[in-house]
PDB file of N, CA and C in Angstrom:
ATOM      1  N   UNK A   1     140.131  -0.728 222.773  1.00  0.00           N
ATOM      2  CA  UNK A   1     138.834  -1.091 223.305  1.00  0.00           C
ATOM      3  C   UNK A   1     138.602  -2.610 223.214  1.00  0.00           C
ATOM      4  N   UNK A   2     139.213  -3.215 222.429  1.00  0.00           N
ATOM      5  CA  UNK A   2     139.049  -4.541 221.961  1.00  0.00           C
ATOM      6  C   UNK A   2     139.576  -5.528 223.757  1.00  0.00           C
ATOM      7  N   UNK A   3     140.443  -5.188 223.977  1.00  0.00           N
ATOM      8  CA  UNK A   3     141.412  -6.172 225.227  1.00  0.00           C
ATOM      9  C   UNK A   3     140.203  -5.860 226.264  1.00  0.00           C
ATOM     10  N   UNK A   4     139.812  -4.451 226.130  1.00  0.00           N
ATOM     11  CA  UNK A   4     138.384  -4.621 227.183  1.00  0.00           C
ATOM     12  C   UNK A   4     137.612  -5.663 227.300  1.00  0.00           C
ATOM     13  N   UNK A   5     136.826  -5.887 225.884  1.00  0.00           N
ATOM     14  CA  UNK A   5     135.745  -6.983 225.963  1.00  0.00           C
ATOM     15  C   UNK A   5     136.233  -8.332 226.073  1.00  0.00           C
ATOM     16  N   UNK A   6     137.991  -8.601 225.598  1.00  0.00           N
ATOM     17  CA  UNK A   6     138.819 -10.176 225.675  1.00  0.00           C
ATOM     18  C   UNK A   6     138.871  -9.982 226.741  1.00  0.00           C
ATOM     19  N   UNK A   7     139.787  -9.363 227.142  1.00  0.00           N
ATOM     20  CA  UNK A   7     140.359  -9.317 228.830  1.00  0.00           C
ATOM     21  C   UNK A   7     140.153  -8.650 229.853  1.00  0.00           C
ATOM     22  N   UNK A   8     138.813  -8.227 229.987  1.00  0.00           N
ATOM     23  CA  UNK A   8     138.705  -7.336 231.272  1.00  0.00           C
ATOM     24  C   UNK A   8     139.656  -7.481 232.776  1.00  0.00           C
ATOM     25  N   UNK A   9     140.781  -6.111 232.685  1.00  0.00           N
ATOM     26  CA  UNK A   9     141.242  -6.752 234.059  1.00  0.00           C
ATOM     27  C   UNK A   9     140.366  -6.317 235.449  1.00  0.00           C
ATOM     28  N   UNK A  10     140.217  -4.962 235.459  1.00  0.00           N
ATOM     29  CA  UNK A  10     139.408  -4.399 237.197  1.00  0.00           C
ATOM     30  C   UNK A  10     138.732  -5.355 237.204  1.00  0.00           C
ATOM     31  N   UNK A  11     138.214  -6.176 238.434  1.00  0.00           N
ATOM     32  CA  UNK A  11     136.903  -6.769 238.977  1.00  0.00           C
ATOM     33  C   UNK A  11     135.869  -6.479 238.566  1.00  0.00           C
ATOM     34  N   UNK A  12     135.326  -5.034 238.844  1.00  0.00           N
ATOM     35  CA  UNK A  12     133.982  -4.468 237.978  1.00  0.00           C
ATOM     36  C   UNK A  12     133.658  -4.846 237.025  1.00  0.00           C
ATOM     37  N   UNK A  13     134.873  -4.619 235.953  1.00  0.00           N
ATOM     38  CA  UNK A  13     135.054  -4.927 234.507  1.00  0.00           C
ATOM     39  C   UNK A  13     134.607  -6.663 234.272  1.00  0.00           C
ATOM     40  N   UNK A  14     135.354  -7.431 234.626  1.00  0.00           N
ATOM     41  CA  UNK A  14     135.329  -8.816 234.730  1.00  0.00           C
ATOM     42  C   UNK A  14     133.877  -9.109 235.093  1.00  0.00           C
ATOM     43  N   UNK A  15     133.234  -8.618 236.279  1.00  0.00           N
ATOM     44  CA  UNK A  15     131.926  -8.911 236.328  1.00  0.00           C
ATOM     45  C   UNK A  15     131.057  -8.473 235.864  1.00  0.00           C
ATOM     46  N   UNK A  16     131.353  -7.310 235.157  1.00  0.00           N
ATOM     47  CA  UNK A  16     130.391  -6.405 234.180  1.00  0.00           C
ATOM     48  C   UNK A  16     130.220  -7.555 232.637  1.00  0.00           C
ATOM     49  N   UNK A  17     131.439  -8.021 232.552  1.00  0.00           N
ATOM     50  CA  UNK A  17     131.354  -8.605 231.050  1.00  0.00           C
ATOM     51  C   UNK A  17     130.728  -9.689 231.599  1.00  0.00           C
ATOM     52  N   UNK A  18     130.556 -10.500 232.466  1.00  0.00           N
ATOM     53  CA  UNK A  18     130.094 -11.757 232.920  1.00  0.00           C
ATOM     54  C   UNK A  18     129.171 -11.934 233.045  1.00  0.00           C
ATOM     55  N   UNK A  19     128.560 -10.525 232.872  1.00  0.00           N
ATOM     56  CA  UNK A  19     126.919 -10.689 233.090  1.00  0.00           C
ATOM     57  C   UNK A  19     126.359 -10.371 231.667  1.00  0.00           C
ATOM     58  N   UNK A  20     126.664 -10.223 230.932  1.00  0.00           N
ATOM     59  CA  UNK A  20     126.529 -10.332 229.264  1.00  0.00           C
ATOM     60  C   UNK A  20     125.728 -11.660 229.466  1.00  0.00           C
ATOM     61  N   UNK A  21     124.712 -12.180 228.812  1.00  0.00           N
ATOM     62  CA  UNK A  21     124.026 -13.315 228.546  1.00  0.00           C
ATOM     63  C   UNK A  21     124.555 -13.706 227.384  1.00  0.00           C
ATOM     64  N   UNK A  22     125.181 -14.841 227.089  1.00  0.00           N
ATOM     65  CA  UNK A  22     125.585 -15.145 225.438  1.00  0.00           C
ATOM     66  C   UNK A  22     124.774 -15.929 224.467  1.00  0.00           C
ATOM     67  N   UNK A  23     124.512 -15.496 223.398  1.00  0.00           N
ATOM     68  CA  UNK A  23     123.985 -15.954 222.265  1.00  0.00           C
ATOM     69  C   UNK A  23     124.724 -17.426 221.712  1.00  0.00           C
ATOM     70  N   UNK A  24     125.791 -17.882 222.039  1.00  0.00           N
ATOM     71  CA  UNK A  24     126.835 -18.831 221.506  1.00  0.00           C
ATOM     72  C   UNK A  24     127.227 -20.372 222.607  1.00  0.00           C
ATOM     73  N   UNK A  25     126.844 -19.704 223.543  1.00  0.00           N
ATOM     74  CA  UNK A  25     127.144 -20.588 224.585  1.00  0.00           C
ATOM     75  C   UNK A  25     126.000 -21.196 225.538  1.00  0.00           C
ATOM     76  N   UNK A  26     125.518 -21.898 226.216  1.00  0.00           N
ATOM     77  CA  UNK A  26     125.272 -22.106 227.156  1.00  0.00           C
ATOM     78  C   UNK A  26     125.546 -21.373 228.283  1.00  0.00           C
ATOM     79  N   UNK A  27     124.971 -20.749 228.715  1.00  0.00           N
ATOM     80  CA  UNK A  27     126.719 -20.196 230.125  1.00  0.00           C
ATOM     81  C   UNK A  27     125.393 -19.125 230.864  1.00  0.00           C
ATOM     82  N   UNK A  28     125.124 -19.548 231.829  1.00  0.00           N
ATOM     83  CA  UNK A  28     124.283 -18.514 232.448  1.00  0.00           C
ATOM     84  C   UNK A  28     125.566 -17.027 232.705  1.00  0.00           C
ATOM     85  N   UNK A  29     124.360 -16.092 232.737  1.00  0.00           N
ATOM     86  CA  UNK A  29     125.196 -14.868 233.207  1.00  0.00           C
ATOM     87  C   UNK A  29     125.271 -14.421 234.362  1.00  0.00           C
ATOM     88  N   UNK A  30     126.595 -13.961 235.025  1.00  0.00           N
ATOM     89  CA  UNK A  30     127.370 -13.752 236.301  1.00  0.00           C
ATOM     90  C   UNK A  30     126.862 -12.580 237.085  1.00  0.00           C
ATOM     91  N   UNK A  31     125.725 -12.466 238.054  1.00  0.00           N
ATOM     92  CA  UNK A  31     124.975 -10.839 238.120  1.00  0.00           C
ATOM     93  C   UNK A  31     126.198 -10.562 239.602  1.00  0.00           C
ATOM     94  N   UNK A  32     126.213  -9.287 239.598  1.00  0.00           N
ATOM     95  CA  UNK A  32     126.844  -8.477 240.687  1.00  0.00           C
ATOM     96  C   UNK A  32     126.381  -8.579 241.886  1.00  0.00           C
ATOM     97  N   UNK A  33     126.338  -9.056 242.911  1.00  0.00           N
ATOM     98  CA  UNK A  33     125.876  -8.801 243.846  1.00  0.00           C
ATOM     99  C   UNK A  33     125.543  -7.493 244.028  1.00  0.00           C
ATOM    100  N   UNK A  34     124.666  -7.225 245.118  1.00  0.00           N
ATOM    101  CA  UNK A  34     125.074  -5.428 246.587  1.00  0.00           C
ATOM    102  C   UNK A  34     123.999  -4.603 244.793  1.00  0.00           C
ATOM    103  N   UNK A  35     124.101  -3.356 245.685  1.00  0.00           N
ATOM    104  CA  UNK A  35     123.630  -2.500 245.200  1.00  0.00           C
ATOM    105  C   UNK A  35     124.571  -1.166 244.599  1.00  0.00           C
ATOM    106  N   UNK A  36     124.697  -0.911 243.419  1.00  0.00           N
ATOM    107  CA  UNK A  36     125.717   0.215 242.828  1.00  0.00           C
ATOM    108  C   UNK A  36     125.626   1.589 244.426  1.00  0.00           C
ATOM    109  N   UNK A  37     126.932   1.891 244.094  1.00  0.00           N
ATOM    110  CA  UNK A  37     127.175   3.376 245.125  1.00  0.00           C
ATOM    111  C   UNK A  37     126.219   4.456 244.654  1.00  0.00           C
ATOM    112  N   UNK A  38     126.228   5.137 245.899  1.00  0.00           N
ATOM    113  CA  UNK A  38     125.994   6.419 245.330  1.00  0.00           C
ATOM    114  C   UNK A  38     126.848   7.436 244.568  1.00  0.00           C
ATOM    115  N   UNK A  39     126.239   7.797 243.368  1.00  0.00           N
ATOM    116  CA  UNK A  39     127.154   8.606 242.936  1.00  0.00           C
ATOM    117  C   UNK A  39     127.230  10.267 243.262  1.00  0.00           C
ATOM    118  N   UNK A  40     126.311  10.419 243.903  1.00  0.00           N
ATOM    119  CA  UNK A  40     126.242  11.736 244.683  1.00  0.00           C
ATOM    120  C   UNK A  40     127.147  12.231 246.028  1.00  0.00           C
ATOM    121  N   UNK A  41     127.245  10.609 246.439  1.00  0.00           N
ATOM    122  CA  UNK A  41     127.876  11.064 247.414  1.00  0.00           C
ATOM    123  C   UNK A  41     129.175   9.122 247.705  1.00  0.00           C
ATOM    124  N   UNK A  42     130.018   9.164 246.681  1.00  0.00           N
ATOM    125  CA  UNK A  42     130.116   8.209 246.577  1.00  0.00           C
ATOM    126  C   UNK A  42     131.026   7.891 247.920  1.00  0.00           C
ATOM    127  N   UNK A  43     131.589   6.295 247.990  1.00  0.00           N
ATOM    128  CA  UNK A  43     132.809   6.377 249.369  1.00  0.00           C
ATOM    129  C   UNK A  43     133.372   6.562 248.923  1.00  0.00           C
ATOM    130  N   UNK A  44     134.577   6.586 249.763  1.00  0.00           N
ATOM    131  CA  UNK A  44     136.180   6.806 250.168  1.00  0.00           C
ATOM    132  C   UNK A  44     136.704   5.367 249.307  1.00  0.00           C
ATOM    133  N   UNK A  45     137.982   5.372 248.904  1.00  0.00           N
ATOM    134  CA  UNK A  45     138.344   4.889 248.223  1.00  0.00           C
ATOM    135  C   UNK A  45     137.713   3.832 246.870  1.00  0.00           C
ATOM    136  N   UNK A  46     138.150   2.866 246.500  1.00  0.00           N
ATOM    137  CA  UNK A  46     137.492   1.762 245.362  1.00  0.00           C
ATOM    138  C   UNK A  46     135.629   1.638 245.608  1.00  0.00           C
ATOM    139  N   UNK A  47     135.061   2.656 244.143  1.00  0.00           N
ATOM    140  CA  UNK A  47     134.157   2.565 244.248  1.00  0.00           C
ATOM    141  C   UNK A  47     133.066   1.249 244.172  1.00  0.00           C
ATOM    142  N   UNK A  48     133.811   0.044 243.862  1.00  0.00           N
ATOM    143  CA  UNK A  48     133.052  -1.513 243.932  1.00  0.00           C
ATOM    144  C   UNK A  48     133.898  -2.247 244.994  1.00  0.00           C
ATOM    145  N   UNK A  49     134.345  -2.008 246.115  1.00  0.00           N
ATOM    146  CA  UNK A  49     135.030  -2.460 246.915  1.00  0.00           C
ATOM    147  C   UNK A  49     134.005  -3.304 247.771  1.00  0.00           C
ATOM    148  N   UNK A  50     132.774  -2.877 247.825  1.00  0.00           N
ATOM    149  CA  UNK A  50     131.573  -3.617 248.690  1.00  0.00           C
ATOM    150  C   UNK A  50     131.188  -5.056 248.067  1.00  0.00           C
ATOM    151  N   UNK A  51     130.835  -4.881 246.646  1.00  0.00           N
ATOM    152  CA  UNK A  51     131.016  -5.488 245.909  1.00  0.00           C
ATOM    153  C   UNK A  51     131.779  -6.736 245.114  1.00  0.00           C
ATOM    154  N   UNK A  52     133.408  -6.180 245.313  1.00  0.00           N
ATOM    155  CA  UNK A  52     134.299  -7.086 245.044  1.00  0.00           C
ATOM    156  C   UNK A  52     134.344  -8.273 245.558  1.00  0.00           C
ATOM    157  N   UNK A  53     134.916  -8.878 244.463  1.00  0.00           N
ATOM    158  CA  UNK A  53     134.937 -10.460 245.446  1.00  0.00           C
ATOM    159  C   UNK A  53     136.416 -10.800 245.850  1.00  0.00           C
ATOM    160  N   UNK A  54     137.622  -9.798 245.546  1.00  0.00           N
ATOM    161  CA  UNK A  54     138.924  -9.632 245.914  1.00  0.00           C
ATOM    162  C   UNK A  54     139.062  -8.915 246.674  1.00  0.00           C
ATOM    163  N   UNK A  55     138.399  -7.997 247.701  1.00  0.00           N
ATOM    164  CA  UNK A  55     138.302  -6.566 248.426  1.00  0.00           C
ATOM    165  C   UNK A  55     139.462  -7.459 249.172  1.00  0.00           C
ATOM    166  N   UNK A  56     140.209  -6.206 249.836  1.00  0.00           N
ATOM    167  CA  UNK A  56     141.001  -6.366 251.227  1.00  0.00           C
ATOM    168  C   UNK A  56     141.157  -4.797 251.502  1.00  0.00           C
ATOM    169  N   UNK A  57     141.902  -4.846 252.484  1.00  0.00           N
ATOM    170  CA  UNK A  57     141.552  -3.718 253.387  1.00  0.00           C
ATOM    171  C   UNK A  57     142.146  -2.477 252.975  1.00  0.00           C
ATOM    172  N   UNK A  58     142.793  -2.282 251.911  1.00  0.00           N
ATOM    173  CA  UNK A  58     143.404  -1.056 251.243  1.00  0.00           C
ATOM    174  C   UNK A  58     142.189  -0.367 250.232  1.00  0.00           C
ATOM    175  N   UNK A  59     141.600  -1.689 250.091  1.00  0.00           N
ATOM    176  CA  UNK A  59     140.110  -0.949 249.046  1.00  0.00           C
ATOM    177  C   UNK A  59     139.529   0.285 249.611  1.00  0.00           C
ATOM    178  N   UNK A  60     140.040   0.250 250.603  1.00  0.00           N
ATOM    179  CA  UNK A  60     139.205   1.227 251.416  1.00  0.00           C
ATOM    180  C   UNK A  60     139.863   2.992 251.630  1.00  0.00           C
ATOM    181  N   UNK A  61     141.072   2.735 250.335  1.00  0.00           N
ATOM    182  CA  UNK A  61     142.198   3.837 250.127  1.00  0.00           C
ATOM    183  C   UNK A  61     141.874   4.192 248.675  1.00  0.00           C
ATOM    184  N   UNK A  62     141.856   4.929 248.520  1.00  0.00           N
ATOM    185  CA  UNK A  62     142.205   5.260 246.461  1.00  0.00           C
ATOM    186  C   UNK A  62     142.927   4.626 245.999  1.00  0.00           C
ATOM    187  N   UNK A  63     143.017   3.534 245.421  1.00  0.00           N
ATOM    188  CA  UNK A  63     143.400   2.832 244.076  1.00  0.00           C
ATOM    189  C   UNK A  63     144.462   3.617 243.314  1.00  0.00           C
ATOM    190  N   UNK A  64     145.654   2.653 243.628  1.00  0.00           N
ATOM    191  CA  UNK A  64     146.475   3.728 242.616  1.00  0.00           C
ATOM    192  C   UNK A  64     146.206   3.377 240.639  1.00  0.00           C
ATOM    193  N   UNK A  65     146.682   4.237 240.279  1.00  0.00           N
ATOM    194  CA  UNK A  65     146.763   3.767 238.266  1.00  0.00           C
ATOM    195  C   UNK A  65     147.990   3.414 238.402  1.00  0.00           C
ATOM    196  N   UNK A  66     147.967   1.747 237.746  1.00  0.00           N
ATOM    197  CA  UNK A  66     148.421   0.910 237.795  1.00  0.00           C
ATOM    198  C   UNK A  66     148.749   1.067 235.769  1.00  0.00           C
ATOM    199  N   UNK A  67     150.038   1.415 235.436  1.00  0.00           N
ATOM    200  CA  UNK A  67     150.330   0.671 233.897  1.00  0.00           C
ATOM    201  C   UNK A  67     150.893  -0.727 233.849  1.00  0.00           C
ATOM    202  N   UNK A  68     149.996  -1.280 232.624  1.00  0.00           N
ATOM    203  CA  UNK A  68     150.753  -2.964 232.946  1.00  0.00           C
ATOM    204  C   UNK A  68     151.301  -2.845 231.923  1.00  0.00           C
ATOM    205  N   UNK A  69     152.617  -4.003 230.955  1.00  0.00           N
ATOM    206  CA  UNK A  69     153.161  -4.030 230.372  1.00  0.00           C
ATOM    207  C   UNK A  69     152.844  -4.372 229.386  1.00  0.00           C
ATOM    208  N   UNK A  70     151.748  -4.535 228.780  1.00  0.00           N
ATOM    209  CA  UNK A  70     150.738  -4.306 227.309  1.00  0.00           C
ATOM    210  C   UNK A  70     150.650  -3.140 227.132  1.00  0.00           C
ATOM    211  N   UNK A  71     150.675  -2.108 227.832  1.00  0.00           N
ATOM    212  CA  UNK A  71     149.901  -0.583 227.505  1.00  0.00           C
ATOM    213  C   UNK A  71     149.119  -0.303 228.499  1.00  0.00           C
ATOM    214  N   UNK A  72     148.009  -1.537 228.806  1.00  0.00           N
ATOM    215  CA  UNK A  72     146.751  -0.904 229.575  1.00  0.00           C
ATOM    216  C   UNK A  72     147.194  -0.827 230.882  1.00  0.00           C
ATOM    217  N   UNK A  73     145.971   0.098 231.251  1.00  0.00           N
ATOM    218  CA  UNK A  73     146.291   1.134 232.851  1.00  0.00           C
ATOM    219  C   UNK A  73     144.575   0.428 233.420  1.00  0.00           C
ATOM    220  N   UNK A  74     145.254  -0.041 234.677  1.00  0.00           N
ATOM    221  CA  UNK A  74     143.762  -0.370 235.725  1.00  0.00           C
ATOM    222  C   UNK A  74     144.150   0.464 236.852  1.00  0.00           C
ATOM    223  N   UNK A  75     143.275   0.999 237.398  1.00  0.00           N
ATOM    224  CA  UNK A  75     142.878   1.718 238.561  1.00  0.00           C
ATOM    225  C   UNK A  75     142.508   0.206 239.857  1.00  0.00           C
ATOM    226  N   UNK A  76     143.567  -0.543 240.298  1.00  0.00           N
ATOM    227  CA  UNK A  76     142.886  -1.357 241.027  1.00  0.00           C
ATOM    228  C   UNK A  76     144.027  -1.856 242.141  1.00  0.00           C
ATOM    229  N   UNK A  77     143.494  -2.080 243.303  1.00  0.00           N
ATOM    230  CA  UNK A  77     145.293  -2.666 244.264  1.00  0.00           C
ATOM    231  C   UNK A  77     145.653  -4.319 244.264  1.00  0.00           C
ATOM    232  N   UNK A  78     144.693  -4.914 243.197  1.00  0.00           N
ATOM    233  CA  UNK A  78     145.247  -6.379 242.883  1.00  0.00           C
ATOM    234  C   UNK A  78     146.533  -5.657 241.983  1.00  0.00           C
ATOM    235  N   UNK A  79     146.674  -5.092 241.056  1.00  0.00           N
ATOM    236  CA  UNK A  79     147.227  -4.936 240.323  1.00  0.00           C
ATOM    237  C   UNK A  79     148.699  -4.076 241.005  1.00  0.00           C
ATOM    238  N   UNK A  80     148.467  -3.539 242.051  1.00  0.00           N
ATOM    239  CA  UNK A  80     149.535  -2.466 242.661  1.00  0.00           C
ATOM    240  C   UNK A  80     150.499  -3.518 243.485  1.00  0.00           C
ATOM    241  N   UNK A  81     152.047  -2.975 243.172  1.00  0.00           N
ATOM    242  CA  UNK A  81     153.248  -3.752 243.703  1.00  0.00           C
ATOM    243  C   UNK A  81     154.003  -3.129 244.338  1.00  0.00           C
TER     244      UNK A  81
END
């Protein structure tokens, strides 16, 4: 859980931690653009693909799980080779 809060890799992740306001720093916090999906009826492939600021046109496919060579697994197609 720890490499989560150091290193967020998915996009989501990265902008989720970015919007943390910090107690230590100066550093305004990073808000998300767009509006969260529906989760009732969510889209077709990468559910922050609207969102992303890396989208390209496969976002628009299911995301494969991606293992990287630390251990951790992202669900994301920056990461897919």
């Amino acid at each position: 859980a720890e490499s989560f809060y150091k290193s967020p890799l998915h996009p989501y992740s990265q902008k989720l931690m970015a919007s943390v306001p910090s107690l230590r720093e100066d550093k305004q916090p990073e808000y998300i653009p767009g509006s969260p999906v529906s989760l009732i009826n969510p889209p077709k492939g990468c559910r922050f693909a609207d969102r992303c600021p890396f989208r390209t046109e496969k976002c628009s496919g299911e995301p494969p799980l991606v293992s990287l060579k630390d251990g951790n697994y992202v669900r994301c197609w920056l990461y897919a080779r």
